[in-house]
PDB file of N, CA and C in Angstrom:
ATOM      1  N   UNK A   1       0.838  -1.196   0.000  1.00  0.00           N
ATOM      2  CA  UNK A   1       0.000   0.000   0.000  1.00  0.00           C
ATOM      3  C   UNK A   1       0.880   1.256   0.000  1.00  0.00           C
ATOM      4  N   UNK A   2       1.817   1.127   0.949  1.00  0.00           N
ATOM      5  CA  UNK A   2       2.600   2.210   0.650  1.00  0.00           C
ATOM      6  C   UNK A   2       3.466   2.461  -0.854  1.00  0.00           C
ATOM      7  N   UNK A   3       3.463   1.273  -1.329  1.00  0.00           N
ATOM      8  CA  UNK A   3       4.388   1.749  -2.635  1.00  0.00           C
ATOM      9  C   UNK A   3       3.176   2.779  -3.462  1.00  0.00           C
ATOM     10  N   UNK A   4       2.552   2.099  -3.331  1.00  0.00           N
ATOM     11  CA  UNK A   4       1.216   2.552  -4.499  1.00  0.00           C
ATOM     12  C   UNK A   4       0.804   3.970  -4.514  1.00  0.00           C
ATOM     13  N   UNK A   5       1.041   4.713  -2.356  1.00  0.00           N
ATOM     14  CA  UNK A   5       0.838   5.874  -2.574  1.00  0.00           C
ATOM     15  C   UNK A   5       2.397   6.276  -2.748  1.00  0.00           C
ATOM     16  N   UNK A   6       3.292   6.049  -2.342  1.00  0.00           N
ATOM     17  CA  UNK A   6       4.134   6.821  -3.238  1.00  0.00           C
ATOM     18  C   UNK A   6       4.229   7.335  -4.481  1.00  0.00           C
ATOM     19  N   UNK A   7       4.256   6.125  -5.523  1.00  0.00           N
ATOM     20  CA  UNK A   7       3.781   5.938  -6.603  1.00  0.00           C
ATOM     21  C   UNK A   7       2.584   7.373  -6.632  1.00  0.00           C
ATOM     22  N   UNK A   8       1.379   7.220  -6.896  1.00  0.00           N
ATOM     23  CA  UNK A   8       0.844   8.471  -6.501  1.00  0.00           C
ATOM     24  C   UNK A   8       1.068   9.792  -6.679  1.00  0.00           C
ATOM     25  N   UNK A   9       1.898  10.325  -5.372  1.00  0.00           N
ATOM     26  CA  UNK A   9       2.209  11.121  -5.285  1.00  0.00           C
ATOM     27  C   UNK A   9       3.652  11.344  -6.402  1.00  0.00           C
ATOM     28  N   UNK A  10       4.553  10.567  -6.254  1.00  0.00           N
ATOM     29  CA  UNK A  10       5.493  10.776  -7.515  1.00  0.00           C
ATOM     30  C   UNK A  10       4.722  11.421  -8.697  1.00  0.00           C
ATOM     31  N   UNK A  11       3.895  10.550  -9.006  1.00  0.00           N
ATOM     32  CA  UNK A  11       2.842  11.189 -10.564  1.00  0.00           C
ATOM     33  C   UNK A  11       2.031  12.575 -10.298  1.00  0.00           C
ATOM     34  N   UNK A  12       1.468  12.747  -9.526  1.00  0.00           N
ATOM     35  CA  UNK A  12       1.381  13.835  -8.950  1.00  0.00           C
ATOM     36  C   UNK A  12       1.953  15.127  -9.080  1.00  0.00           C
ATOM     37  N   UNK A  13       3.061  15.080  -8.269  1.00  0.00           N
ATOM     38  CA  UNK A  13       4.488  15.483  -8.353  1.00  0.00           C
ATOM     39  C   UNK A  13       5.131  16.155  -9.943  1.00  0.00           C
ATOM     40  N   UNK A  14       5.267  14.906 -10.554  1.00  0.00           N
ATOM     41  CA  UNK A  14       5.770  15.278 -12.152  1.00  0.00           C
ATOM     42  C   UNK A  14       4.428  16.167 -13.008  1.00  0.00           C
ATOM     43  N   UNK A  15       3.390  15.845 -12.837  1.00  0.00           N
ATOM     44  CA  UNK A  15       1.995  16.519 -13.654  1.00  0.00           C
ATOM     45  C   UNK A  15       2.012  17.722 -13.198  1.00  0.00           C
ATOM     46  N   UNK A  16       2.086  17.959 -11.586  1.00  0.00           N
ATOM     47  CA  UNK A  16       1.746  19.449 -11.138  1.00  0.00           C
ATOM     48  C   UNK A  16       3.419  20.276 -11.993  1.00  0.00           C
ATOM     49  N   UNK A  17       4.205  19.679 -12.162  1.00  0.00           N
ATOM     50  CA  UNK A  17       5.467  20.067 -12.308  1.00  0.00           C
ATOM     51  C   UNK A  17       5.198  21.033 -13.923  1.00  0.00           C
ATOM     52  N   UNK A  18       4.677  20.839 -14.536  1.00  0.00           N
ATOM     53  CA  UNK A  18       4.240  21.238 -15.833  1.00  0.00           C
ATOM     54  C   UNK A  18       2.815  21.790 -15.852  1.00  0.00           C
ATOM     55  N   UNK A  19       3.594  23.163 -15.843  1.00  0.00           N
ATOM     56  CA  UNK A  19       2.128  24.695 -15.963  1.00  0.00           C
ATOM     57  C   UNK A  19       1.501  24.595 -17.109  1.00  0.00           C
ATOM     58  N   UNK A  20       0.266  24.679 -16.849  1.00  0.00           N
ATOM     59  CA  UNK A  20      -0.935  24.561 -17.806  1.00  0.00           C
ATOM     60  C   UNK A  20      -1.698  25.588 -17.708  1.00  0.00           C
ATOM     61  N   UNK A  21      -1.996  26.286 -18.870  1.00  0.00           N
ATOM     62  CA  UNK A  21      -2.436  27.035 -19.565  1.00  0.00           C
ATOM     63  C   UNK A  21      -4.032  27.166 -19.254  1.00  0.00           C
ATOM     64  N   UNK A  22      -4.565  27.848 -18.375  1.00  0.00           N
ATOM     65  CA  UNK A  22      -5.540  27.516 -18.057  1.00  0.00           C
ATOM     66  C   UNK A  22      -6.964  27.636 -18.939  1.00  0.00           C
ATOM     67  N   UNK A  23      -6.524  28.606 -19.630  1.00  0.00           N
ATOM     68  CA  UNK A  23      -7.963  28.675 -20.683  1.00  0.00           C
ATOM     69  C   UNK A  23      -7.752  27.660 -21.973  1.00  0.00           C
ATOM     70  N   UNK A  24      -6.319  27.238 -22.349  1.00  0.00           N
ATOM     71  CA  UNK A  24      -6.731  26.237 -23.504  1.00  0.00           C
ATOM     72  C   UNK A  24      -6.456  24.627 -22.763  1.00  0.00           C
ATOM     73  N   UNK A  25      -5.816  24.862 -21.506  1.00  0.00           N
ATOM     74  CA  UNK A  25      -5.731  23.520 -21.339  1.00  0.00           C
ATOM     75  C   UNK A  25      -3.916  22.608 -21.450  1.00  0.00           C
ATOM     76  N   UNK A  26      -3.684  23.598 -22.567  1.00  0.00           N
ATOM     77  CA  UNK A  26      -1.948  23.294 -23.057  1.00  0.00           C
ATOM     78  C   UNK A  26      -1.035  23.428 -21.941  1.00  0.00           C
ATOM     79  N   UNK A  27      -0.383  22.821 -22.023  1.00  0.00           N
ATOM     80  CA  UNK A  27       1.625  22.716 -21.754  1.00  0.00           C
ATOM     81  C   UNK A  27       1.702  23.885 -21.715  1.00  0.00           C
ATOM     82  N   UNK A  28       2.228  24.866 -20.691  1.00  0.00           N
ATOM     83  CA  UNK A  28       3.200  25.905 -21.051  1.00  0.00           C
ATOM     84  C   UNK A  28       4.761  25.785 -21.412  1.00  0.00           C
ATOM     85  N   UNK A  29       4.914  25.500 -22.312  1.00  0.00           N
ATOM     86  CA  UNK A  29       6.515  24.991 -23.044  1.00  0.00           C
ATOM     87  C   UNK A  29       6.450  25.855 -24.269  1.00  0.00           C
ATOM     88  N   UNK A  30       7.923  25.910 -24.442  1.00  0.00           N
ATOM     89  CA  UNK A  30       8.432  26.189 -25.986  1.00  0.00           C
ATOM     90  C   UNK A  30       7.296  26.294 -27.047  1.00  0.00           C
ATOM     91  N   UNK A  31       6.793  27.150 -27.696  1.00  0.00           N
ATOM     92  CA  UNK A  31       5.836  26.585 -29.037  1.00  0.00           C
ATOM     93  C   UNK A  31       4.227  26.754 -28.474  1.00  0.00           C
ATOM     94  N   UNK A  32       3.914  26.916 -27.162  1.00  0.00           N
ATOM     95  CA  UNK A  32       2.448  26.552 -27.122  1.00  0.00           C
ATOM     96  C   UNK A  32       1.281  27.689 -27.513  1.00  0.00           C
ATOM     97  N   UNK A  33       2.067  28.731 -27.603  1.00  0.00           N
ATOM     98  CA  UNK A  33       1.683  29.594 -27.737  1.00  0.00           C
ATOM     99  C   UNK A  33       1.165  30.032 -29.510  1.00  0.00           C
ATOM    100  N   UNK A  34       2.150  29.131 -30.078  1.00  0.00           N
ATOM    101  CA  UNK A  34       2.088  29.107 -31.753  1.00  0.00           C
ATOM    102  C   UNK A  34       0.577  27.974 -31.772  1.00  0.00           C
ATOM    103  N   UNK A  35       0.824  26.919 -31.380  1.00  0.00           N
ATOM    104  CA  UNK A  35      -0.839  25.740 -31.077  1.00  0.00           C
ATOM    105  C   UNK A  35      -1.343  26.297 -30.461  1.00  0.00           C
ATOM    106  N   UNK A  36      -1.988  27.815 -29.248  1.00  0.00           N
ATOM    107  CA  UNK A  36      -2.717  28.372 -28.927  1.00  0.00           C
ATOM    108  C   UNK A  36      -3.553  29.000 -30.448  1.00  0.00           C
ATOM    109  N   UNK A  37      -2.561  29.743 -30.754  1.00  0.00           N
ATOM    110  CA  UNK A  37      -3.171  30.864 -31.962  1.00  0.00           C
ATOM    111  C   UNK A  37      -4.068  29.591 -33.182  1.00  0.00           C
ATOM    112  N   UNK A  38      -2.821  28.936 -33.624  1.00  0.00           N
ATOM    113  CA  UNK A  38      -3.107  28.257 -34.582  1.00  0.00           C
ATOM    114  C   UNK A  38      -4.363  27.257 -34.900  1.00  0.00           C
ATOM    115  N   UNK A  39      -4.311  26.585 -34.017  1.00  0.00           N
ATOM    116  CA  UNK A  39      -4.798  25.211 -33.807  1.00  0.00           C
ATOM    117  C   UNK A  39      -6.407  25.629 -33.027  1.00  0.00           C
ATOM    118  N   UNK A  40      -6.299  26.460 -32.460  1.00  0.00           N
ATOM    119  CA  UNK A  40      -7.737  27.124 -31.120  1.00  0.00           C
ATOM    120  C   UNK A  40      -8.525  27.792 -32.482  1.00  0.00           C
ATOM    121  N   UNK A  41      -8.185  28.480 -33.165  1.00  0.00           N
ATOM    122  CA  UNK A  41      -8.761  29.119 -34.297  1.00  0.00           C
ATOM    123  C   UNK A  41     -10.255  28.545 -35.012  1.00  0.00           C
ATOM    124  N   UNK A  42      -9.666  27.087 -35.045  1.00  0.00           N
ATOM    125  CA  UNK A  42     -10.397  25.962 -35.602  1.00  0.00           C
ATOM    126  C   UNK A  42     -11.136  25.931 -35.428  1.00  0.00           C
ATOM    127  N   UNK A  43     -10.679  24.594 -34.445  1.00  0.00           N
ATOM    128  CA  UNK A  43     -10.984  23.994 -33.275  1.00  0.00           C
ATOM    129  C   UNK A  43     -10.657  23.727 -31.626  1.00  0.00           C
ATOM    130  N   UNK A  44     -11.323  23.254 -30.831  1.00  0.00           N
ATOM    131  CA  UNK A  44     -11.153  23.161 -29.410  1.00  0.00           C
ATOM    132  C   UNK A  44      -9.472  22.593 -29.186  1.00  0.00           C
ATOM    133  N   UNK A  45      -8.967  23.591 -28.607  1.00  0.00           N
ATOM    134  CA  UNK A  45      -7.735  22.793 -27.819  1.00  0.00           C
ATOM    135  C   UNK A  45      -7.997  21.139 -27.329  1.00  0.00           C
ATOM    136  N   UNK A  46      -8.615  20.758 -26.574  1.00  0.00           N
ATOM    137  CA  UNK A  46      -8.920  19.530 -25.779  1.00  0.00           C
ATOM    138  C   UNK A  46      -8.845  18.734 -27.296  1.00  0.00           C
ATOM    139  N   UNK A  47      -8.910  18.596 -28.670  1.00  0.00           N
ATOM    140  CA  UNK A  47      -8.739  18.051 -29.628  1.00  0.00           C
ATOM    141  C   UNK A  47      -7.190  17.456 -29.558  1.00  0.00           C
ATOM    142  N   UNK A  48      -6.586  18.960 -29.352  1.00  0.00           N
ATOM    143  CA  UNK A  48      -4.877  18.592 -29.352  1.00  0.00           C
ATOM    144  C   UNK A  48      -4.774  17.831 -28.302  1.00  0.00           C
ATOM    145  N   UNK A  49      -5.077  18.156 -26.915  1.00  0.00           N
ATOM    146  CA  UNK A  49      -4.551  18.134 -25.728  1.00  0.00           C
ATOM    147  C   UNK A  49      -4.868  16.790 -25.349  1.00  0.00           C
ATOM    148  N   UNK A  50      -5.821  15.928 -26.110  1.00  0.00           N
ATOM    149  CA  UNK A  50      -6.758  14.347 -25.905  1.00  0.00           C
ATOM    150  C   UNK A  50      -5.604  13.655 -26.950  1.00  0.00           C
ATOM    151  N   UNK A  51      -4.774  14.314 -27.924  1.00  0.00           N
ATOM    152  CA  UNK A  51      -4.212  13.013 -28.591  1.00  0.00           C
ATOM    153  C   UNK A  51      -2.750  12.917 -28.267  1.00  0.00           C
ATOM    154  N   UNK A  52      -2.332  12.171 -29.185  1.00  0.00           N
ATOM    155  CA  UNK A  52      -1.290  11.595 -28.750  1.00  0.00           C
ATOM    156  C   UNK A  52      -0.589  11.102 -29.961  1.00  0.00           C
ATOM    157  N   UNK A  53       0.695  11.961 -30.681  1.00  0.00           N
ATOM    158  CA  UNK A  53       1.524  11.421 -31.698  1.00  0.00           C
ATOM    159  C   UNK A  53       2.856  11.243 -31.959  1.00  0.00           C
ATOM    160  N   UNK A  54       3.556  10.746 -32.533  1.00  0.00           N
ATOM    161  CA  UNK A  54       4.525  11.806 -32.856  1.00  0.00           C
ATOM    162  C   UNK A  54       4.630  12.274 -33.888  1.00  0.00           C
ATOM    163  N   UNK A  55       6.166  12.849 -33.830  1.00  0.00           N
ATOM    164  CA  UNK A  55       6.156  14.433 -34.837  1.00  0.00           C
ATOM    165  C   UNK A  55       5.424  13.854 -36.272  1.00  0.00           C
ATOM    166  N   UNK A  56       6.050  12.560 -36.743  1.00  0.00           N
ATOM    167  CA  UNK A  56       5.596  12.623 -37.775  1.00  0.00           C
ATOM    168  C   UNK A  56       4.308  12.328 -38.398  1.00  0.00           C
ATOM    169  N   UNK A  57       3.501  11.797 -37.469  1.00  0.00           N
ATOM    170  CA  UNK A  57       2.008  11.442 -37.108  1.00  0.00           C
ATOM    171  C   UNK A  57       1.094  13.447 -36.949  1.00  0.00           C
ATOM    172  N   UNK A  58       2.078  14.149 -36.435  1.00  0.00           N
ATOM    173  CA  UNK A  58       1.165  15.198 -36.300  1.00  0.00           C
ATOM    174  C   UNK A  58       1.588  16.254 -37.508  1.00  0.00           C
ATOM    175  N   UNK A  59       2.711  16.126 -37.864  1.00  0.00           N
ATOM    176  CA  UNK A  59       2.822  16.643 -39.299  1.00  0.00           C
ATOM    177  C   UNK A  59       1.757  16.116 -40.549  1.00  0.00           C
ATOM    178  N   UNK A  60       1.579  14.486 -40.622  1.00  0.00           N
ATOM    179  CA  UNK A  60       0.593  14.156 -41.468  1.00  0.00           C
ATOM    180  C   UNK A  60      -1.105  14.759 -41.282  1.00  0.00           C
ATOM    181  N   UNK A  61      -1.046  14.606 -39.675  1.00  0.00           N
ATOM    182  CA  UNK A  61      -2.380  15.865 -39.194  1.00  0.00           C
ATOM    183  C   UNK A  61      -2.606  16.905 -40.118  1.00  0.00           C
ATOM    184  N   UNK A  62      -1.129  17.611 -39.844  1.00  0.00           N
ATOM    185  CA  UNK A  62      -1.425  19.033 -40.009  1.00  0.00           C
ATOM    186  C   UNK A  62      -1.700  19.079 -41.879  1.00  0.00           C
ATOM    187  N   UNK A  63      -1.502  17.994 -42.023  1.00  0.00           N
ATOM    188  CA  UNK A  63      -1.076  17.723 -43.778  1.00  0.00           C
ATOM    189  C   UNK A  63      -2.625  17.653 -44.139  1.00  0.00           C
ATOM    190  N   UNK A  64      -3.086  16.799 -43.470  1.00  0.00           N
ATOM    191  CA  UNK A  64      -5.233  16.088 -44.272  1.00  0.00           C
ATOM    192  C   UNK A  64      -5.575  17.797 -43.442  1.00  0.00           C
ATOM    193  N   UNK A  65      -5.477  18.031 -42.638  1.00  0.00           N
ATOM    194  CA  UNK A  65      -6.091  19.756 -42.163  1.00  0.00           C
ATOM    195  C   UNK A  65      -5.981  20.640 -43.409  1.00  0.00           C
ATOM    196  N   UNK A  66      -4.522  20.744 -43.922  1.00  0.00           N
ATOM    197  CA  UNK A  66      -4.413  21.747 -45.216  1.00  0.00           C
ATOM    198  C   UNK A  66      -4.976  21.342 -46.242  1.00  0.00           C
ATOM    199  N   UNK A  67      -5.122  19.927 -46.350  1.00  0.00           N
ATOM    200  CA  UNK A  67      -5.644  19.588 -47.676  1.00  0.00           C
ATOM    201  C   UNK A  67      -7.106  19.154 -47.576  1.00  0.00           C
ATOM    202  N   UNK A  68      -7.694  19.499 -46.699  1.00  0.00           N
ATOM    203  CA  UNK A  68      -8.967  18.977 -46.110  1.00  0.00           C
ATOM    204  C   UNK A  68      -9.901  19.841 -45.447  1.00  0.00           C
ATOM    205  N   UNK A  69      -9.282  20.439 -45.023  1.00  0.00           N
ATOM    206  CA  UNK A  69     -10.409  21.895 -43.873  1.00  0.00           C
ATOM    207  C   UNK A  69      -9.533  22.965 -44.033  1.00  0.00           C
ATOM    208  N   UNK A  70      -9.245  23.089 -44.808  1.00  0.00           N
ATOM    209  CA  UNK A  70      -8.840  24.750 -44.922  1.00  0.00           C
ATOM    210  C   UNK A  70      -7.548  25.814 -44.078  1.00  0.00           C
ATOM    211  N   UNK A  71      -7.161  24.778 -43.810  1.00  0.00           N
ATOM    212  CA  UNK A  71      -6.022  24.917 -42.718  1.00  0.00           C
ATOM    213  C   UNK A  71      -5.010  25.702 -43.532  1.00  0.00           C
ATOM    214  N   UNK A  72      -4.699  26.801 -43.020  1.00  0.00           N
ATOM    215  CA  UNK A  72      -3.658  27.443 -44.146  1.00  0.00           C
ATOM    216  C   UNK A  72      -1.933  27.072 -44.207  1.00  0.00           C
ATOM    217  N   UNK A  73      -1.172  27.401 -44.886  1.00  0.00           N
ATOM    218  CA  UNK A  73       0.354  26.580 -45.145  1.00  0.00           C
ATOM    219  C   UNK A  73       0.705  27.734 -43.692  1.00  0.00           C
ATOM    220  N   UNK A  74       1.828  26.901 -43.105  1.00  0.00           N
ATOM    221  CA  UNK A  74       2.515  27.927 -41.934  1.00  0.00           C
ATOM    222  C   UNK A  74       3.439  27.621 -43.103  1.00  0.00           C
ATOM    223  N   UNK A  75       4.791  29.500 -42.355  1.00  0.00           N
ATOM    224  CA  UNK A  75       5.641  29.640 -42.950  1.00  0.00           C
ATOM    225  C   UNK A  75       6.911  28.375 -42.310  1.00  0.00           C
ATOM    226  N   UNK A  76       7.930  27.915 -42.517  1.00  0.00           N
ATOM    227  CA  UNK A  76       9.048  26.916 -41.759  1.00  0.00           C
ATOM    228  C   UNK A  76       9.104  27.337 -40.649  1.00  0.00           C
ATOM    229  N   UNK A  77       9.589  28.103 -40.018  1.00  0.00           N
ATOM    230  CA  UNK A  77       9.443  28.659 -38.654  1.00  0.00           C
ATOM    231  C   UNK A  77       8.326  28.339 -37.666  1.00  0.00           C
ATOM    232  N   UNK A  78       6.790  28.327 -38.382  1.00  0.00           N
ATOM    233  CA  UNK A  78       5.918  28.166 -37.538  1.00  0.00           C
ATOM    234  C   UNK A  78       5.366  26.629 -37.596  1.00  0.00           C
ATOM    235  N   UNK A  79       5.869  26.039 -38.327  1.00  0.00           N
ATOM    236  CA  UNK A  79       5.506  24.785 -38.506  1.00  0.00           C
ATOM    237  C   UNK A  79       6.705  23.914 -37.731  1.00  0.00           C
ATOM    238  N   UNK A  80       7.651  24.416 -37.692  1.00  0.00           N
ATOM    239  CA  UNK A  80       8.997  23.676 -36.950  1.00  0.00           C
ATOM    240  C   UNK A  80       8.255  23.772 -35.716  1.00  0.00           C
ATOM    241  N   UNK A  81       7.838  25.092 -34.967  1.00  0.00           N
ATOM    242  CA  UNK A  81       7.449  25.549 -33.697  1.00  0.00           C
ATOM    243  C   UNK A  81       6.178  24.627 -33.079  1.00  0.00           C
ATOM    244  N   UNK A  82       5.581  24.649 -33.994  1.00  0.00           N
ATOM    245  CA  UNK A  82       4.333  23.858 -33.822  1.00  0.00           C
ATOM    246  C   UNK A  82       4.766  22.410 -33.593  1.00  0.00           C
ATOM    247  N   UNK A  83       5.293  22.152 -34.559  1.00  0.00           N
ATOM    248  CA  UNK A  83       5.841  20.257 -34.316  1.00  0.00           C
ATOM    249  C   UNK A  83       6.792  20.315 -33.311  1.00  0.00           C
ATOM    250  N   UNK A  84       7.503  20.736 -32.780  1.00  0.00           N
ATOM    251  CA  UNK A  84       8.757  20.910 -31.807  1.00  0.00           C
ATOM    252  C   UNK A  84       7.914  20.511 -30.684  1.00  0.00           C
ATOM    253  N   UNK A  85       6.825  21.525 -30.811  1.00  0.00           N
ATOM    254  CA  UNK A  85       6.253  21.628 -29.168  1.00  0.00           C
ATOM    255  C   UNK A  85       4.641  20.636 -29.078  1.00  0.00           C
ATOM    256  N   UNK A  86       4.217  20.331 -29.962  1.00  0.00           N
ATOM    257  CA  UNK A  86       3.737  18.989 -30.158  1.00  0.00           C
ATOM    258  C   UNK A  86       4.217  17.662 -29.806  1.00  0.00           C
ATOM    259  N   UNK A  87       5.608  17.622 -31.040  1.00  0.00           N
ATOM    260  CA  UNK A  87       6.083  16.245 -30.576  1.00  0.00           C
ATOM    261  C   UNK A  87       6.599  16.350 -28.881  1.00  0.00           C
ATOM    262  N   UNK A  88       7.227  17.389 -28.253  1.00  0.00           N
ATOM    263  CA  UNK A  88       8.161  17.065 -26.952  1.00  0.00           C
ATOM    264  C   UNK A  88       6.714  16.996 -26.065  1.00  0.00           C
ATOM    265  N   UNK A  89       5.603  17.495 -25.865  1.00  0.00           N
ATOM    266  CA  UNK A  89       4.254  17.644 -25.277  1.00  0.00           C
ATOM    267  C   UNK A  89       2.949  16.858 -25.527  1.00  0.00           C
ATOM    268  N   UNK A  90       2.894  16.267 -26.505  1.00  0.00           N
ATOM    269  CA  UNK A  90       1.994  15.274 -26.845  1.00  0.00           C
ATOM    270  C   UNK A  90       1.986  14.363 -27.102  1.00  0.00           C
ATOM    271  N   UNK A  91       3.368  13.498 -27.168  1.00  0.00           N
ATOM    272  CA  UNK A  91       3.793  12.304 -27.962  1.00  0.00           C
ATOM    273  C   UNK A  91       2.965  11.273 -27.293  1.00  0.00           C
ATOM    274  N   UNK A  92       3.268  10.114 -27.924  1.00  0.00           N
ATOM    275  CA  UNK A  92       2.535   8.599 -27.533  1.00  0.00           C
ATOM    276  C   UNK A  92       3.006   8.251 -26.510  1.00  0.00           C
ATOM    277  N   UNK A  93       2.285   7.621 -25.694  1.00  0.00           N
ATOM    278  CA  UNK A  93       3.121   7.347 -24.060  1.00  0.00           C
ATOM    279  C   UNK A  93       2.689   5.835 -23.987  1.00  0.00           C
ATOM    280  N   UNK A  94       3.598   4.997 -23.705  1.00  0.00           N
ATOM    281  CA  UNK A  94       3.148   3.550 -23.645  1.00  0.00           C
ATOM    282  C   UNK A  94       2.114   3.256 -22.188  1.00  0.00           C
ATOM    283  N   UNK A  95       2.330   4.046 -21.314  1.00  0.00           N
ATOM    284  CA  UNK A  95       1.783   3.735 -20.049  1.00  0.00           C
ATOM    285  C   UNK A  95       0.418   4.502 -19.799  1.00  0.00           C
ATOM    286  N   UNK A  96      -0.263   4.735 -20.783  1.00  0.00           N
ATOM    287  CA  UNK A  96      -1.715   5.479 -20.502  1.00  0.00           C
ATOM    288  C   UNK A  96      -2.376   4.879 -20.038  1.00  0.00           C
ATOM    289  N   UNK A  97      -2.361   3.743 -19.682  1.00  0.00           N
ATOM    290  CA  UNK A  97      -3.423   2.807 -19.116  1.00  0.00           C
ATOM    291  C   UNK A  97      -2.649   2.412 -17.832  1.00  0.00           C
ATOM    292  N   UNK A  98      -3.325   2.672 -16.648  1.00  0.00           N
ATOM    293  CA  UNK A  98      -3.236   2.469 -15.402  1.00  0.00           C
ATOM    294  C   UNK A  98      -2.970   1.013 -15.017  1.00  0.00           C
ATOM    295  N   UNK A  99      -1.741   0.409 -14.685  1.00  0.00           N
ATOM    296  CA  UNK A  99      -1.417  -0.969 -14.147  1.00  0.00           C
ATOM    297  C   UNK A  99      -2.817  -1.461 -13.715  1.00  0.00           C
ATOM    298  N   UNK A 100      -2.849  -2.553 -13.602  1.00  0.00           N
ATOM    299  CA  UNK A 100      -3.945  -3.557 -12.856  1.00  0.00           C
ATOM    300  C   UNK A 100      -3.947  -3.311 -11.365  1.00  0.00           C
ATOM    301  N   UNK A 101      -5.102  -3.472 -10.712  1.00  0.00           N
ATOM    302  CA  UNK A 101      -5.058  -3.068  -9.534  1.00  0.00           C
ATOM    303  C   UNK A 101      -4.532  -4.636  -8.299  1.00  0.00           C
ATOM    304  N   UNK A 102      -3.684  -4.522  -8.006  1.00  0.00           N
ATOM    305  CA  UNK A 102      -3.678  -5.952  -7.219  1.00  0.00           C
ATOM    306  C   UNK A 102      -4.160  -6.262  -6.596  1.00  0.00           C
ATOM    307  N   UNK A 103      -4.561  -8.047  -6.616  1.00  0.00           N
ATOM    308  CA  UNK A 103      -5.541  -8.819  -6.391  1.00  0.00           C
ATOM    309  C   UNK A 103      -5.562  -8.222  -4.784  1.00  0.00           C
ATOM    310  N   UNK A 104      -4.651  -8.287  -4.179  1.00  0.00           N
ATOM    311  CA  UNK A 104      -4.793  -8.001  -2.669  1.00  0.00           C
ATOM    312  C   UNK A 104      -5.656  -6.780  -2.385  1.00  0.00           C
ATOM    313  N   UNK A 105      -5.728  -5.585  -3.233  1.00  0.00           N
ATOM    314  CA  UNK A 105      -6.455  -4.443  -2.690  1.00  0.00           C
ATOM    315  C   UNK A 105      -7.689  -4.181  -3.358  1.00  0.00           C
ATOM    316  N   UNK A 106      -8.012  -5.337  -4.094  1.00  0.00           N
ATOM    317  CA  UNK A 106      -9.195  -5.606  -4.538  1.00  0.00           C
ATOM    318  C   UNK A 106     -10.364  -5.730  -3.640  1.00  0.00           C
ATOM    319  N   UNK A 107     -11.475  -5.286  -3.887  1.00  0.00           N
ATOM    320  CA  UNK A 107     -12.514  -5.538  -2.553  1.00  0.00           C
ATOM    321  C   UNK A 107     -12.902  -7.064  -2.540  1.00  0.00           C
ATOM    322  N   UNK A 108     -13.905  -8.012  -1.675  1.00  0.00           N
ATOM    323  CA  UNK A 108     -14.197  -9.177  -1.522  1.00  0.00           C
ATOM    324  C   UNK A 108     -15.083  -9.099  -2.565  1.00  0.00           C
ATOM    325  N   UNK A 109     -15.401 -10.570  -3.232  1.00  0.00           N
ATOM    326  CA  UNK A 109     -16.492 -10.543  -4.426  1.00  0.00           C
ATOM    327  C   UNK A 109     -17.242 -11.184  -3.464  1.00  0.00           C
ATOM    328  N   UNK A 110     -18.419 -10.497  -4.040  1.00  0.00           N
ATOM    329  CA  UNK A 110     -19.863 -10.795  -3.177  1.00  0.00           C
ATOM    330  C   UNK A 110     -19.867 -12.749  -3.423  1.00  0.00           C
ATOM    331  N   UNK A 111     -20.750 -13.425  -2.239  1.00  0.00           N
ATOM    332  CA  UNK A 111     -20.891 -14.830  -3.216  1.00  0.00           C
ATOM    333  C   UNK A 111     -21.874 -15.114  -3.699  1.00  0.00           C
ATOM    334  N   UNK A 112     -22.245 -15.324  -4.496  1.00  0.00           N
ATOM    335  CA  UNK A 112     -23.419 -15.760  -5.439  1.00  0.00           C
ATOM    336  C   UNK A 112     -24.235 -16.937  -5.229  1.00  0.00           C
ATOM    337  N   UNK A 113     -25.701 -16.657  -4.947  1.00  0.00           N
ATOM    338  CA  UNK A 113     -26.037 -17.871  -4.952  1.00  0.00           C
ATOM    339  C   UNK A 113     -26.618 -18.555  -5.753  1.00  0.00           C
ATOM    340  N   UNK A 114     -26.335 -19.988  -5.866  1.00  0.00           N
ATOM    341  CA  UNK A 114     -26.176 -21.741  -6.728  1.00  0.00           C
ATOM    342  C   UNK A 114     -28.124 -21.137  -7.075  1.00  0.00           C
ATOM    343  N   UNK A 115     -28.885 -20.783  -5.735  1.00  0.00           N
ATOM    344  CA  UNK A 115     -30.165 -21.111  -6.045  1.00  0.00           C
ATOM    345  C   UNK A 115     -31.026 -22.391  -5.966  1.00  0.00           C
ATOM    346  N   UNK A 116     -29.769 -23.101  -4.891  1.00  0.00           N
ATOM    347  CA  UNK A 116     -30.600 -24.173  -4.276  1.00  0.00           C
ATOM    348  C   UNK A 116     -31.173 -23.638  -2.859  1.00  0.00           C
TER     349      UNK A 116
END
């Protein structure tokens, strides 16, 4: 039990560690400010902020957007900025899914009755 709240609080710890942007929701890092303007224009931040790619997964994004909804060309600069702070802030994380809870801190299963 104690590892688990450590554990916890460690995660805790690292999430509060990274300022968030309170009206879109974003990373305050490098670039967020370029996916504030850009990307909010659209559509809802929580679009960006729910996925999960990398760079070259969100470059192909930004690719069906221009060729698809009207998304206009950024100049190199703003498109580096944008993917920079995408890929280091949104990438794929293998651990999104919360370990299994162990059998020990599991509650009792009710017992069922046969119905004899």
């Amino acid at each position: 039990m104690r590892a688990v709240t450590l554990l916890l609080c460690l995660l805790a710890t690292s999430v509060s560690a990274q300022e968030v942007d309170e009206a879109s929701g974003l990373i305050k890092a490098d670039g967020w400010q370029l996916v504030r303007i850009h990307c909010g224009g659209c559509h809802s931040h929580k679009l960006v902020t729910g996925q999960r790619a990398d760079r070259q997964t969100w470059l192909a994004i930004i690719r069906w957007m221009q060729a698809t909804q009207n998304l206009w060309q950024f100049d190199d600069a703003t498109e580096k900025g944008i993917l920079d702070y995408l890929a280091a802030n949104y990438a794929p994380q293998s651990d999104r899914r919360r370990a299994p809870i162990p059998p020990q801190l599991m509650p009792p299963r009710p017992a069922v009755d046969s119905g004899d």
